[in-house]
C-alpha atoms as a PDB file:
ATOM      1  CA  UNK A   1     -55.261-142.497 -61.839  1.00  0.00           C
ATOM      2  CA  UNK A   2     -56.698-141.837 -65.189  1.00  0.00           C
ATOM      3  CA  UNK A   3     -55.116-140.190 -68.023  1.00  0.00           C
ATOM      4  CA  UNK A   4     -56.693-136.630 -67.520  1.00  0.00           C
ATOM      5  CA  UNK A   5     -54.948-136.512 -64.017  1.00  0.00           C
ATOM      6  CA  UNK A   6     -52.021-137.606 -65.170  1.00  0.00           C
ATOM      7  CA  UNK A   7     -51.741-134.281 -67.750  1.00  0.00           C
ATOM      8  CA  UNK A   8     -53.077-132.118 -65.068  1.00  0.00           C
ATOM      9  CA  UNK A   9     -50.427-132.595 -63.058  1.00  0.00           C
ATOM     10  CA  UNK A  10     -47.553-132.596 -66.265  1.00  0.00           C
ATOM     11  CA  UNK A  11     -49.284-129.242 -67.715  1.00  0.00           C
ATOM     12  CA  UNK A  12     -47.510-127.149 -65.111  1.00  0.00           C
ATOM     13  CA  UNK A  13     -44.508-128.688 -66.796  1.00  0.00           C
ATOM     14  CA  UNK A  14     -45.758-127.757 -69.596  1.00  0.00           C
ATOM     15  CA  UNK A  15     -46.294-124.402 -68.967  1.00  0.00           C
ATOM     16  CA  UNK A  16     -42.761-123.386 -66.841  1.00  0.00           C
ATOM     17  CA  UNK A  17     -40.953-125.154 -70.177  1.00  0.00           C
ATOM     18  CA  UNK A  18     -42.963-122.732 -72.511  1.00  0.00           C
ATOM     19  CA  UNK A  19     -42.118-119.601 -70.275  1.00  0.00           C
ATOM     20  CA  UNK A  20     -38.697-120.870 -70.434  1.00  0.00           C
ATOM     21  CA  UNK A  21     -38.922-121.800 -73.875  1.00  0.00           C
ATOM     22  CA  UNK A  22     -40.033-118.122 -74.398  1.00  0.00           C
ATOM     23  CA  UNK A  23     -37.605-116.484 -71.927  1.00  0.00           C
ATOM     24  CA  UNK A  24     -34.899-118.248 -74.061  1.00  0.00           C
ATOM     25  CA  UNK A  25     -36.477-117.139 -77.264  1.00  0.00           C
ATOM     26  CA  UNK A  26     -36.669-113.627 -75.796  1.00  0.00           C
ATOM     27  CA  UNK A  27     -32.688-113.355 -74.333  1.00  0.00           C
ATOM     28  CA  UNK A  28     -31.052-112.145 -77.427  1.00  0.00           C
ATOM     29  CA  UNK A  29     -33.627-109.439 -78.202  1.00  0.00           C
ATOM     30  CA  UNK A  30     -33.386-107.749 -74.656  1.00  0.00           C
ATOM     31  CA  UNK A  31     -29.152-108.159 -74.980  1.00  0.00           C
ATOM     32  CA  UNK A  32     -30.118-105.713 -78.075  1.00  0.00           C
ATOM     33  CA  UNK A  33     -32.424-103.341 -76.300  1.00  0.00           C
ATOM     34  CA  UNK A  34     -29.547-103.098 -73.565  1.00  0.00           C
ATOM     35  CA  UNK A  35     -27.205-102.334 -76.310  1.00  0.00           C
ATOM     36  CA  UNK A  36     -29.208 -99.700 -77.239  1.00  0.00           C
ATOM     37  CA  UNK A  37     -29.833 -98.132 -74.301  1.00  0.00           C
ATOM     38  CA  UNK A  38     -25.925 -97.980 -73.466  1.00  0.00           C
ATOM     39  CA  UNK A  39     -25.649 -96.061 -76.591  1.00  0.00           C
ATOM     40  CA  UNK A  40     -28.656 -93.731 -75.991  1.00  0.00           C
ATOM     41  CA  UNK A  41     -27.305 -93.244 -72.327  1.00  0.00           C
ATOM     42  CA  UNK A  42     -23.703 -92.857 -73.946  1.00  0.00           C
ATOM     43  CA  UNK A  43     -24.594 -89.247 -76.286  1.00  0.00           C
ATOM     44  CA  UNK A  44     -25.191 -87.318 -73.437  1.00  0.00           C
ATOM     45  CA  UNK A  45     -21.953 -87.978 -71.915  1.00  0.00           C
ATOM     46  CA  UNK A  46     -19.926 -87.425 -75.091  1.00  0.00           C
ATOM     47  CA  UNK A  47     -21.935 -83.636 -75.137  1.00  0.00           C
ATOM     48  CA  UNK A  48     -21.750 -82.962 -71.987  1.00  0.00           C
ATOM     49  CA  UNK A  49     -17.906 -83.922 -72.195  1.00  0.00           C
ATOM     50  CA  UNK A  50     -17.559 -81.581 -75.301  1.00  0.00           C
ATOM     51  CA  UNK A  51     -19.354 -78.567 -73.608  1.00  0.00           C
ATOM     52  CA  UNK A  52     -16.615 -78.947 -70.823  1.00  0.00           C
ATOM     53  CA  UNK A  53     -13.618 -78.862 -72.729  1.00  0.00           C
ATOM     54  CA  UNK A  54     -15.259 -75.875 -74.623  1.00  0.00           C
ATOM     55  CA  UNK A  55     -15.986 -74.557 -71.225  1.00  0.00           C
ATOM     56  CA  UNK A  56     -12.641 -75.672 -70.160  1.00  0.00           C
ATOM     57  CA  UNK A  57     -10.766 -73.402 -73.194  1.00  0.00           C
ATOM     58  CA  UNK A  58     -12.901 -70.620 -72.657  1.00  0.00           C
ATOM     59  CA  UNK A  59     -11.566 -70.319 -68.536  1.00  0.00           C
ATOM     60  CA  UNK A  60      -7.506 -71.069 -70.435  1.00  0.00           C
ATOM     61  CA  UNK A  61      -8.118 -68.305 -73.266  1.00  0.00           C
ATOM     62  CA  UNK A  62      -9.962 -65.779 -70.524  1.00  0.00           C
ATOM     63  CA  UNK A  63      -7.233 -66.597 -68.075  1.00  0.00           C
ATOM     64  CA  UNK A  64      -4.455 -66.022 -70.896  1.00  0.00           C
ATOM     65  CA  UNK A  65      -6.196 -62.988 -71.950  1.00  0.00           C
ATOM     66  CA  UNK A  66      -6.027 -61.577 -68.080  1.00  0.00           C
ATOM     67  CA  UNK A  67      -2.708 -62.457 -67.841  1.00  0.00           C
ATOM     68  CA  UNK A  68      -1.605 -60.587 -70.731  1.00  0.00           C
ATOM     69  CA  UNK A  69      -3.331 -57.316 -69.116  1.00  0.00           C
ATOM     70  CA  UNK A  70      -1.852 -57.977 -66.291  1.00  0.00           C
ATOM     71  CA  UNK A  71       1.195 -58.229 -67.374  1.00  0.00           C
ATOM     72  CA  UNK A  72       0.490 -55.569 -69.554  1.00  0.00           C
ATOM     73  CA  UNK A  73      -0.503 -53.411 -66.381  1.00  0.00           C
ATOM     74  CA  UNK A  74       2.688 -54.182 -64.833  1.00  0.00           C
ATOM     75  CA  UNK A  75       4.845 -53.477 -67.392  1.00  0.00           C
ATOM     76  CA  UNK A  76       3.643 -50.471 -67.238  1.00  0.00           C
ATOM     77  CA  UNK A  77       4.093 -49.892 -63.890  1.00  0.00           C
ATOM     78  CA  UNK A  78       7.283 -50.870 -63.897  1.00  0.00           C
ATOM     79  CA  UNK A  79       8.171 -48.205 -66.504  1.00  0.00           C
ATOM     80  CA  UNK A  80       6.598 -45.642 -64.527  1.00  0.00           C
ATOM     81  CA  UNK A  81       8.323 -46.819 -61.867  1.00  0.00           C
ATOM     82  CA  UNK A  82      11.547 -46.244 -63.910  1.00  0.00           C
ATOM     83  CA  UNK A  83      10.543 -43.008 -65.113  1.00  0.00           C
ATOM     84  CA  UNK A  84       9.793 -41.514 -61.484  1.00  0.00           C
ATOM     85  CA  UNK A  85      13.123 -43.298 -60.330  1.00  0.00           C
ATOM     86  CA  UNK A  86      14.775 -41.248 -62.961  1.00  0.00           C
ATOM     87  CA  UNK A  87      12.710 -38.055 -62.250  1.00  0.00           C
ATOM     88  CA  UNK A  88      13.807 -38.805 -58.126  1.00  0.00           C
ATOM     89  CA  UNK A  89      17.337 -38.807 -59.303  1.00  0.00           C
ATOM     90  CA  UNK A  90      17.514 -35.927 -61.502  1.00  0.00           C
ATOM     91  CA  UNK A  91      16.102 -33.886 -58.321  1.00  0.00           C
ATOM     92  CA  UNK A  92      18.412 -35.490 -55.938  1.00  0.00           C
ATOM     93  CA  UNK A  93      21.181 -34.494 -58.259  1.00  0.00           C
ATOM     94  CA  UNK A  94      19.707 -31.106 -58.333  1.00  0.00           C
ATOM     95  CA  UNK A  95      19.173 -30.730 -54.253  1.00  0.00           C
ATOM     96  CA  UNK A  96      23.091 -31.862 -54.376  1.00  0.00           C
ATOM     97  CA  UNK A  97      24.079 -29.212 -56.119  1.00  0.00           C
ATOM     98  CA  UNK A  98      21.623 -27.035 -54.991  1.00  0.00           C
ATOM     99  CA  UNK A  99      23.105 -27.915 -51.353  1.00  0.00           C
ATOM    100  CA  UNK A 100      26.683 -27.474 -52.404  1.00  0.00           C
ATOM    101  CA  UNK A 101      25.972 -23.943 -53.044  1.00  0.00           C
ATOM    102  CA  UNK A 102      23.910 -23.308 -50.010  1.00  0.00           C
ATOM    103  CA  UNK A 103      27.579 -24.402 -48.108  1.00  0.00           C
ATOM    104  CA  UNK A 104      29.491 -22.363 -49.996  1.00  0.00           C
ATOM    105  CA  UNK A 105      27.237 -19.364 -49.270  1.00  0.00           C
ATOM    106  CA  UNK A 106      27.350 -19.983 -46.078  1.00  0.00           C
ATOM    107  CA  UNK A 107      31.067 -20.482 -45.742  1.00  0.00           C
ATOM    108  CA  UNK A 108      31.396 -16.897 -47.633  1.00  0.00           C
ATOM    109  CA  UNK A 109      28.358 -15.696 -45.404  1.00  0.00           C
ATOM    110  CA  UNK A 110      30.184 -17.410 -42.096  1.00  0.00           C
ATOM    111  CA  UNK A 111      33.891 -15.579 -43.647  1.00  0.00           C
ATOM    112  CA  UNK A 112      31.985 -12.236 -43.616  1.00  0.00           C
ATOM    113  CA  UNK A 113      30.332 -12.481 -40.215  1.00  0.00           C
ATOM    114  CA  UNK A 114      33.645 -13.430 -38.388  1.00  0.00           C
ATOM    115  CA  UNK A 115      35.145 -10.379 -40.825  1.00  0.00           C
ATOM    116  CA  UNK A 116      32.465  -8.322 -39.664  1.00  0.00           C
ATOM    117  CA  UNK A 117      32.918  -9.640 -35.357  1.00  0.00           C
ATOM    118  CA  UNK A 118      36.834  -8.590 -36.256  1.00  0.00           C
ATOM    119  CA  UNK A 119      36.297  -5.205 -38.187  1.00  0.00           C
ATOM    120  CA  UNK A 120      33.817  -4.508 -34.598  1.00  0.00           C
ATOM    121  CA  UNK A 121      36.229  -5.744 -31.997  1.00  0.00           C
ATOM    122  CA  UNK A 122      38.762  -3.473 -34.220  1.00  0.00           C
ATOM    123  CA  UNK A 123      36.394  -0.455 -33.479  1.00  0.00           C
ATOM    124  CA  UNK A 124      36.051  -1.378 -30.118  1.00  0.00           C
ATOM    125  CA  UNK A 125      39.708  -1.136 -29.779  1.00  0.00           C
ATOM    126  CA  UNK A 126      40.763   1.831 -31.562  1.00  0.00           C
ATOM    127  CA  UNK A 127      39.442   4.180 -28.891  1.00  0.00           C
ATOM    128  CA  UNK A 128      41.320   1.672 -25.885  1.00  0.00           C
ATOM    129  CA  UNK A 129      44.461   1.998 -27.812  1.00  0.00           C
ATOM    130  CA  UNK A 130      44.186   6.055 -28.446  1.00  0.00           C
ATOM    131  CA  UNK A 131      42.750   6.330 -31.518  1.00  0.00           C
ATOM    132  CA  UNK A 132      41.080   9.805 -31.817  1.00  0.00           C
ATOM    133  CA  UNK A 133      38.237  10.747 -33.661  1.00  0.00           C
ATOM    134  CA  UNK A 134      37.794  14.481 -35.099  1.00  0.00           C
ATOM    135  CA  UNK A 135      35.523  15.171 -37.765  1.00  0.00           C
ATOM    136  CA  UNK A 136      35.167  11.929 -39.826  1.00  0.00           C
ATOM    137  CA  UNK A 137      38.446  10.817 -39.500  1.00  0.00           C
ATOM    138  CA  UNK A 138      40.498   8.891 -36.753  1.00  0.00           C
ATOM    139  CA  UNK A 139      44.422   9.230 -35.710  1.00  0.00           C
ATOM    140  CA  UNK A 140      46.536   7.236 -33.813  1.00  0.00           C
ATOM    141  CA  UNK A 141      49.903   9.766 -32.301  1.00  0.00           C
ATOM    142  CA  UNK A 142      53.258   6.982 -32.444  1.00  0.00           C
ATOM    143  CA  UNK A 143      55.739   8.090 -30.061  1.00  0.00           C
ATOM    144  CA  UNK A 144      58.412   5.480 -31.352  1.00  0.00           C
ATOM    145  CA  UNK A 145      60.801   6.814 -34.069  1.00  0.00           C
ATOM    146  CA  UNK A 146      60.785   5.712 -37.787  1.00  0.00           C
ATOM    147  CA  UNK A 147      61.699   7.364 -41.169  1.00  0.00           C
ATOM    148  CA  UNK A 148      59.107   8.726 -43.142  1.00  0.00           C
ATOM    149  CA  UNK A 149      58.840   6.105 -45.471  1.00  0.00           C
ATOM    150  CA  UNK A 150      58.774   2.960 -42.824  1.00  0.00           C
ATOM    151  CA  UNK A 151      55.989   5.292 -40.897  1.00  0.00           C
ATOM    152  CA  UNK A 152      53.767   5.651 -43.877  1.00  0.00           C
ATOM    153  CA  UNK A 153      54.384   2.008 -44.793  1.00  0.00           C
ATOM    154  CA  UNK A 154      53.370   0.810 -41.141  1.00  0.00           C
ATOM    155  CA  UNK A 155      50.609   2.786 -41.253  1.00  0.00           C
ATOM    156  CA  UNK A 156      49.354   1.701 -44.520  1.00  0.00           C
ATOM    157  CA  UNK A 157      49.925  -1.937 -42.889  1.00  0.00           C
ATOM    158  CA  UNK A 158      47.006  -0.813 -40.856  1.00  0.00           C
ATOM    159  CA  UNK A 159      44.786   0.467 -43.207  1.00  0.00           C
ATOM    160  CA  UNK A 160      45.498   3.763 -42.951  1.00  0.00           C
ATOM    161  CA  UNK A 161      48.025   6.345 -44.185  1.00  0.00           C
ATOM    162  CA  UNK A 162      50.303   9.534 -42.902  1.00  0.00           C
ATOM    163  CA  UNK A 163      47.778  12.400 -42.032  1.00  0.00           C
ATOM    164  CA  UNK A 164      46.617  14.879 -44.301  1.00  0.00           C
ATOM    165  CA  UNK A 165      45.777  18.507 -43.182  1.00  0.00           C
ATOM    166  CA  UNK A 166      42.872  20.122 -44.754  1.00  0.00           C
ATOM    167  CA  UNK A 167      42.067  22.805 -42.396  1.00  0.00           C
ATOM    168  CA  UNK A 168      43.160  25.035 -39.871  1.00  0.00           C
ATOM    169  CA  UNK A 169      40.737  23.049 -37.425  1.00  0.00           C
ATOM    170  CA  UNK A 170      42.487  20.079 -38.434  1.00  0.00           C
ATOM    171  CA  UNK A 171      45.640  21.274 -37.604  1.00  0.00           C
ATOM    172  CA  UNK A 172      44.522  23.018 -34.293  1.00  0.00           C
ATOM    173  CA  UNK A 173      43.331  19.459 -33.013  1.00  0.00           C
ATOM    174  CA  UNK A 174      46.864  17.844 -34.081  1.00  0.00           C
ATOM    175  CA  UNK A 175      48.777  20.570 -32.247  1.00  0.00           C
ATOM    176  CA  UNK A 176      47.203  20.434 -29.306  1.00  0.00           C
ATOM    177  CA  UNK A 177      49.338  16.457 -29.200  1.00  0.00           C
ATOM    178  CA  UNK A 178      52.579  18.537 -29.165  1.00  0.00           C
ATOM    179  CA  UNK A 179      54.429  16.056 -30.417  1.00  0.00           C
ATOM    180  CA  UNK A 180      57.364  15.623 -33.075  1.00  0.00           C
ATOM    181  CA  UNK A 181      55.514  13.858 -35.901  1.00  0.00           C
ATOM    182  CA  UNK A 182      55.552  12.628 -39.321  1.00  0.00           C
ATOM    183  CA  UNK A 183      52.734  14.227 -42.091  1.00  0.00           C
ATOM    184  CA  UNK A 184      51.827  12.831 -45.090  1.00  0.00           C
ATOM    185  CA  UNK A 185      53.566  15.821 -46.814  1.00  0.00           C
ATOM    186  CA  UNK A 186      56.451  15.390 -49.315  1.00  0.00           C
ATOM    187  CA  UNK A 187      58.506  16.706 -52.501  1.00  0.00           C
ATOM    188  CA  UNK A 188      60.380  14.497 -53.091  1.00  0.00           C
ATOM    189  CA  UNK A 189      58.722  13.209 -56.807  1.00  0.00           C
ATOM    190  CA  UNK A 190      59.242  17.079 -57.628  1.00  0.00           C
ATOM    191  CA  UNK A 191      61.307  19.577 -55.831  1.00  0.00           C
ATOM    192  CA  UNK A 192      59.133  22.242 -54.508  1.00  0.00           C
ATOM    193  CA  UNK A 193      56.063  20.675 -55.740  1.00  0.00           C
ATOM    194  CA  UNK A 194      54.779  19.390 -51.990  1.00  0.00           C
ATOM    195  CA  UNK A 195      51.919  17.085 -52.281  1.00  0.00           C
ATOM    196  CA  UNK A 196      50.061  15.206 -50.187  1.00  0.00           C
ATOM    197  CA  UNK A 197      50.665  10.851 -49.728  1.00  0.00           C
ATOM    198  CA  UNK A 198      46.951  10.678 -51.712  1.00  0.00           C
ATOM    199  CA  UNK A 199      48.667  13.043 -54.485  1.00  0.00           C
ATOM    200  CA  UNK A 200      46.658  15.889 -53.866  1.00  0.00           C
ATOM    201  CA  UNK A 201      48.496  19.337 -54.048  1.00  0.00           C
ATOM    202  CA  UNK A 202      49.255  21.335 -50.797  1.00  0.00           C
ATOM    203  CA  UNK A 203      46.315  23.747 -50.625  1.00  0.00           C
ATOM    204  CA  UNK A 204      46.359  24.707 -46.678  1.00  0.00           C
ATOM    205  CA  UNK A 205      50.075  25.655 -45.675  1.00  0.00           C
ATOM    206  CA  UNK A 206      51.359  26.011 -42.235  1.00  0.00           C
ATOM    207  CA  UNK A 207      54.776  26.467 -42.645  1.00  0.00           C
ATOM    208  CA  UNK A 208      57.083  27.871 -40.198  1.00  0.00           C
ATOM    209  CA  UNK A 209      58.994  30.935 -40.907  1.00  0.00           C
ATOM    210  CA  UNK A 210      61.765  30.559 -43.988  1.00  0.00           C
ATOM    211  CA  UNK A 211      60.437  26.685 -44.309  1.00  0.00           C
ATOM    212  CA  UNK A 212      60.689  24.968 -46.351  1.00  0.00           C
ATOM    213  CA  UNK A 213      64.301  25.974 -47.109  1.00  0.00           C
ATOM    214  CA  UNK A 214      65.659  22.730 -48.755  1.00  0.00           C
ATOM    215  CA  UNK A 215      68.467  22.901 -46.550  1.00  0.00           C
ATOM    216  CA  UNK A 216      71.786  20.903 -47.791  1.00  0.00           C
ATOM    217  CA  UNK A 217      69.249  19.780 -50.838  1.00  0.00           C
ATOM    218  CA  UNK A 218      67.727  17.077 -49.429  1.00  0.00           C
ATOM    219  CA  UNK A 219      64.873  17.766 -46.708  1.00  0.00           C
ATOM    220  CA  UNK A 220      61.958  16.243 -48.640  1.00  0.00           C
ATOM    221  CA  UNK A 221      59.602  15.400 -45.953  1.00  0.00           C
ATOM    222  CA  UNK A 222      57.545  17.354 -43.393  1.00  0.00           C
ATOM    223  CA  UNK A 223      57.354  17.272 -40.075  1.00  0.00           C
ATOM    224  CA  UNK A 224      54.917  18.554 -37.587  1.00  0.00           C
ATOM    225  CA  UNK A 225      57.660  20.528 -35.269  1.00  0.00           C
ATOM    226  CA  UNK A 226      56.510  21.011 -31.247  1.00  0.00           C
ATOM    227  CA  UNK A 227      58.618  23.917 -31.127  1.00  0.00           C
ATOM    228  CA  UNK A 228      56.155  26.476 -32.650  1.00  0.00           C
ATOM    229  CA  UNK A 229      54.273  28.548 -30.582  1.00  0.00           C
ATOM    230  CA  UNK A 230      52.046  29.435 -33.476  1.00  0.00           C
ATOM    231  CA  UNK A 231      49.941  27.038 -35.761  1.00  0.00           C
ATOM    232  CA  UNK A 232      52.890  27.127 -38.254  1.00  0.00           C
ATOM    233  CA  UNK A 233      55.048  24.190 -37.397  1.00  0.00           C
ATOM    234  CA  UNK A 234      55.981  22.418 -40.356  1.00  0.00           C
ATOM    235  CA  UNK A 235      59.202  22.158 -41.535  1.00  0.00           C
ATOM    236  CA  UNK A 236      60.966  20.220 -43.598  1.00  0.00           C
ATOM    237  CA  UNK A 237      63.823  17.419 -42.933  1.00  0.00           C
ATOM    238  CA  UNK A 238      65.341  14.915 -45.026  1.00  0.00           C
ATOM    239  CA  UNK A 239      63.409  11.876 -45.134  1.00  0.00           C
ATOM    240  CA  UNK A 240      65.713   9.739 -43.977  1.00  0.00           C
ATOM    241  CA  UNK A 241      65.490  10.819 -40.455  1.00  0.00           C
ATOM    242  CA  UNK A 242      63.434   9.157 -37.736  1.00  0.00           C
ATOM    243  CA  UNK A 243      60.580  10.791 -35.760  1.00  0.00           C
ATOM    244  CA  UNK A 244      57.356   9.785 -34.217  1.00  0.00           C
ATOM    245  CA  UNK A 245      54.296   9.744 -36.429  1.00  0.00           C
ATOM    246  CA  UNK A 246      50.684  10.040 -37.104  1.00  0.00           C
ATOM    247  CA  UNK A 247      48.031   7.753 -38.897  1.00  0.00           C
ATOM    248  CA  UNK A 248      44.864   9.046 -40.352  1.00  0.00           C
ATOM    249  CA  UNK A 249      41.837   6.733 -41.575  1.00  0.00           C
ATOM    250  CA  UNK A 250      38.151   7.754 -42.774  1.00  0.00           C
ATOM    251  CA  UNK A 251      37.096   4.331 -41.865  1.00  0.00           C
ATOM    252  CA  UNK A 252      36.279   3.578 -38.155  1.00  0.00           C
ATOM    253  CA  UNK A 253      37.453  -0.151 -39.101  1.00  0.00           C
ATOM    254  CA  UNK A 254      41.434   0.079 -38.403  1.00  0.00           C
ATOM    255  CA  UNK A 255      43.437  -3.046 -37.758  1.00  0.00           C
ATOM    256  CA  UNK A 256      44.978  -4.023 -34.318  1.00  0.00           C
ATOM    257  CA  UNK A 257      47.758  -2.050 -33.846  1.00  0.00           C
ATOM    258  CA  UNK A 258      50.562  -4.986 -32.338  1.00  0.00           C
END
């Protein structure tokens, strides 16, 4: 083997130890591009992290800013609410009252109806217990006994009073009863001034003959005598005697007679 081979065969020695050589001499330059790159690679991040917190406050401040108008909204809701609650009240208050006086009418309303079915059963009774119509009056004929003041006070008990005679037809219809019966005639306010239980003055007279007389000084009252033959049958007699007696009324509503 001659020299030549022998540096044939060490140059590829020769040349691996120079690319090493070289790779060596090369190592700490590529550690700075790497360095570099990093850094480069690094910006991006560091914007792209910025733009999301920006992004990030923008949602928070947009999501505090609907919340408030929310809120806002609902507060304002809620005071309507309030006010409508209030309003509902008020009227409730006002149907209340409004109801309380609807009962009340119809208590006076339901009064007056059952007033009203009395007052008609009334009517429908005065004619079953003998009340007589004539002209626009009614009269009920008593048969029992009573002075003249307890008859006029029983019939004023019923809504009416003693009868009053007004006319000769008046008295022709009361004498066809003949019966012994209290009038509503009477002196005894005024001697010899006779007037009527309404105080109206005597302006028909049917007197019998020489009455009134005043006998013994005391016959104040008149009484509707059945021994007449003619239409003149009063006479007087003291008040304090009893006879039967006879009611008048101008209203067709009398009370019950017990």
């Amino acid at each position: 083997m001659n020299i030549e081979d022998i540096e044939k065969r060490a140059s590829p020695t020769k040349v691996s130890d120079s690319v090493y050589l070289n790779t060596l001499a090369q190592k700490p330059g590529s550690e700075a591009v790497s360095e570099g790159r990093q850094v480069r690679s690094g910006r991006p991040a560091a914007v792209c992290l910025g733009l999301l917190c920006v992004l990030l406050l923008a949602v928070i401040t947009g999501l505090s800013v609907t919340h408030n108008a929310e809120r806002e909204q609902l507060w304002n809701r809620y005071n309507n609410v309030t006010v409508e609650r209030d309003q509902l009240l008020d009227a409730n208050s006002n149907l209340t009252l409004e109801r309380k006086k609807l009962q009340s009418s119809c208590e006076v309303l339901t009064r007056e109806r059952d007033a009203l079915r009395r007052n008609l059963s009334d009517y429908e009774r005065l004619f079953l217990q003998e009340w007589k119509q004539f002209g626009s009056s009614y009269y009920y004929f008593f048969n029992k006994e009573k002075s003249w003041s307890a008859a006029r006070q029983d019939c004023r008990e019923r809504g009416a009073d003693l009868v009053i005679i007004n006319s000769r037809e008046e008295q022709e219809f009361i004498k066809k009863e003949n019966k012994y019966v209290w009038i509503g005639l009477s002196d005894a306010k005024s001697e010899g001034q006779w007037k009527w239980v309404d105080e109206s003055p005597l302006s028909t007279a049917f007197w019998r003959s020489g009455e009134p007389n005043n006998a013994n000084g005391d016959e104040n009252c008149a009484v509707f005598s059945t021994t007449a033959d003619t239409l003149k049958a009063w006479n007087d007699i003291p008040c304090s005697y009893e006879a039967g007696w006879i009611c008048e009324s101008t209203q067709p509503y009398v009370r019950r007679l017990q």
